[in-house]
C-alpha atoms as a PDB file:
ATOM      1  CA  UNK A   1      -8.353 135.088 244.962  1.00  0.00           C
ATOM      2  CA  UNK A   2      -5.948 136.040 247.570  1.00  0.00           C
ATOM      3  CA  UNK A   3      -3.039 134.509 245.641  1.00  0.00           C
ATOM      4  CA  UNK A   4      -3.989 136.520 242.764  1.00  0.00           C
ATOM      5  CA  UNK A   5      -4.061 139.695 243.976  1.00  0.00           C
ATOM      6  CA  UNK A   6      -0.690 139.617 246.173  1.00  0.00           C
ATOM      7  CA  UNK A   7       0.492 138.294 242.442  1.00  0.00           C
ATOM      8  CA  UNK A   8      -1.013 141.383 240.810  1.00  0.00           C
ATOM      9  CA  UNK A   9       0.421 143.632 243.453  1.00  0.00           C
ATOM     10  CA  UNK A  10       4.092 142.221 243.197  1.00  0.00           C
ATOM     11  CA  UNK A  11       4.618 142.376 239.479  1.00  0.00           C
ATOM     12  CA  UNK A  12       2.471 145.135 238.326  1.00  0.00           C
ATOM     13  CA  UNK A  13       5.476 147.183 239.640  1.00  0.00           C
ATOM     14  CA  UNK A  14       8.212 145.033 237.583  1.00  0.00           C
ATOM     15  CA  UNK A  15       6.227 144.765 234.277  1.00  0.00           C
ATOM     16  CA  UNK A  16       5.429 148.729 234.118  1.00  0.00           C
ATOM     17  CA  UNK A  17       8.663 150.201 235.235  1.00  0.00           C
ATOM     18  CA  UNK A  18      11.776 148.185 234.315  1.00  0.00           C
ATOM     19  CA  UNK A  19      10.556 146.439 230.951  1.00  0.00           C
ATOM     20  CA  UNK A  20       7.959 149.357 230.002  1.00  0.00           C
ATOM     21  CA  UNK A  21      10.005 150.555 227.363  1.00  0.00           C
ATOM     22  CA  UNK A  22      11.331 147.581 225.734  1.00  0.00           C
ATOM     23  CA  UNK A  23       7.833 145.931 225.246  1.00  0.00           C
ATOM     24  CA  UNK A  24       6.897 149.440 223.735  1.00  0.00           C
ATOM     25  CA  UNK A  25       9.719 149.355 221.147  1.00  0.00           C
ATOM     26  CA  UNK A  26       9.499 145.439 220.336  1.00  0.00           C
ATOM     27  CA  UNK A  27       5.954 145.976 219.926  1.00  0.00           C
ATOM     28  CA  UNK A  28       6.400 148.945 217.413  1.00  0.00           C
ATOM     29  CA  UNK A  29       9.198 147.421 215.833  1.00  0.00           C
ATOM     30  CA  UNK A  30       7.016 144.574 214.974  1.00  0.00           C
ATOM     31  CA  UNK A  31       4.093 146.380 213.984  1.00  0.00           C
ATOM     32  CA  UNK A  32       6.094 147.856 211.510  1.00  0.00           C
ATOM     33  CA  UNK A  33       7.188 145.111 210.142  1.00  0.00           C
ATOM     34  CA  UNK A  34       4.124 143.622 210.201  1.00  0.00           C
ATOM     35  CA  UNK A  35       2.348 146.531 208.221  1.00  0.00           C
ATOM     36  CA  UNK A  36       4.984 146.437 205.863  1.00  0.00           C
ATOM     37  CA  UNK A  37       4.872 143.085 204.957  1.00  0.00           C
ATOM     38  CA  UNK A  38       1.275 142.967 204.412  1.00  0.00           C
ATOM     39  CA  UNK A  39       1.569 145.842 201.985  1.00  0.00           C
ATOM     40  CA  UNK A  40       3.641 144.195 199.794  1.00  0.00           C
ATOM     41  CA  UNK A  41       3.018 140.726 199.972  1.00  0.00           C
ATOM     42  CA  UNK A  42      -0.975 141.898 200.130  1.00  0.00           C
ATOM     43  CA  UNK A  43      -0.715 142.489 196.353  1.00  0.00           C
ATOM     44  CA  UNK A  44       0.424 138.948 195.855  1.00  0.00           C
ATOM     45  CA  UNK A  45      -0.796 136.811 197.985  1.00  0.00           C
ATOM     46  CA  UNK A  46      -4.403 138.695 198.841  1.00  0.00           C
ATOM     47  CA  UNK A  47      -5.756 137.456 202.358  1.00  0.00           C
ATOM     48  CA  UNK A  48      -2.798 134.740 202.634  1.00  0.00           C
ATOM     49  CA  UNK A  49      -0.481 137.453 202.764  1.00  0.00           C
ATOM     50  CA  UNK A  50      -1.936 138.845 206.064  1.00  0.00           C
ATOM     51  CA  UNK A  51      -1.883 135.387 207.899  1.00  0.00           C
ATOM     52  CA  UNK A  52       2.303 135.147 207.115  1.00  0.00           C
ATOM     53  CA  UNK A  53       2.739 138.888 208.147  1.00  0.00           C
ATOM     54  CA  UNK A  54       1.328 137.893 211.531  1.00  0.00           C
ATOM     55  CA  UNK A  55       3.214 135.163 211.630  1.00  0.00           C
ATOM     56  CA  UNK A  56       6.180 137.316 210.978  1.00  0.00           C
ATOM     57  CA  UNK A  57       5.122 140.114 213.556  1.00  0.00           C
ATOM     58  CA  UNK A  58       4.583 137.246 216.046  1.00  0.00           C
ATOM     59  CA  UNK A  59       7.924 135.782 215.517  1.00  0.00           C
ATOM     60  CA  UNK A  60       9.975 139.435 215.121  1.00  0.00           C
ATOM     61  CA  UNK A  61       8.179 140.648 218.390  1.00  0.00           C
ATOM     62  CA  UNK A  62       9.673 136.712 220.055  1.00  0.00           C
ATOM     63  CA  UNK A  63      12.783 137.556 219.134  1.00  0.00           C
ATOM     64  CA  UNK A  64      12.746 141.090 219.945  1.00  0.00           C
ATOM     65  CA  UNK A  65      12.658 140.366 223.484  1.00  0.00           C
ATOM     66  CA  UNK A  66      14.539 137.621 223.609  1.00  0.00           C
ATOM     67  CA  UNK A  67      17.514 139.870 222.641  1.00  0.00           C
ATOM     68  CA  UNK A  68      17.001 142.598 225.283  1.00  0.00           C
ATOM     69  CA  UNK A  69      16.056 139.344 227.871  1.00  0.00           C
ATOM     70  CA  UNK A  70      19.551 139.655 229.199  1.00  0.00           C
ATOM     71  CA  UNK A  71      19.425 143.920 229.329  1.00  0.00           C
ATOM     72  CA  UNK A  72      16.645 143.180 231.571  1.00  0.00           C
ATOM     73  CA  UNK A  73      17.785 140.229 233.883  1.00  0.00           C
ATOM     74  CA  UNK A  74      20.801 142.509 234.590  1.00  0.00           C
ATOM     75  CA  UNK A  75      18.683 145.384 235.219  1.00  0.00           C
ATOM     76  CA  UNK A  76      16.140 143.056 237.863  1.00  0.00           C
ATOM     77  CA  UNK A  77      18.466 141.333 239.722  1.00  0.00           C
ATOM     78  CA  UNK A  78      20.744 144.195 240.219  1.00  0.00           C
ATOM     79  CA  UNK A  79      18.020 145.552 241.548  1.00  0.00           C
ATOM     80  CA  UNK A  80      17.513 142.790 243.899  1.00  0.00           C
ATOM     81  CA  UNK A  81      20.701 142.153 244.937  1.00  0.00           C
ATOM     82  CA  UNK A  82      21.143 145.836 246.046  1.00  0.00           C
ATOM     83  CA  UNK A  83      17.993 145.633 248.058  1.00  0.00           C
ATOM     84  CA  UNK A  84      19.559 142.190 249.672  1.00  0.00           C
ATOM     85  CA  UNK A  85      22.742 144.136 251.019  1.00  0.00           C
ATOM     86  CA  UNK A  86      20.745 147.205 252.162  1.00  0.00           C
END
């Protein structure tokens, strides 16, 4: 339990202030997407079309953040190395 919490306590911080805003816009990027293609393939396909639209939302949201992956490596371990020197 100990482990757990000191794990909580050290990247609570990191998720909620440097990548806050980039899991906010992947995430309503991809729900748009999502939405959007179960609208029109709901008409279709019927309940099929909602399984592939997740699977679509699941793979745009992936790839979402593995684009802005290297924004926010450059923004953590500049971080890091600034607190190293100091």
């Amino acid at each position: 339990m100990g482990t757990r919490c000191r794990n909580d306590l050290f990247w609570r911080p990191w998720i909620d202030f440097v990548t806050a805003r980039e899991l906010f816009d992947a995430m309503v990027i991809a729900f748009l997407g999502y939405f959007g293609l179960a609208i029109v393939l709901g008409h279709v396909m019927g309940n099929n079309s909602f399984w592939r639209a997740f699977c679509c939302f699941m793979i745009l949201r992936g790839s979402l953040l593995a684009a802005r992956l290297p924004r926010i490596e450059r923004a953590n371990f500049a971080m890091q190395s600034a607190s190293k020197v100091a």
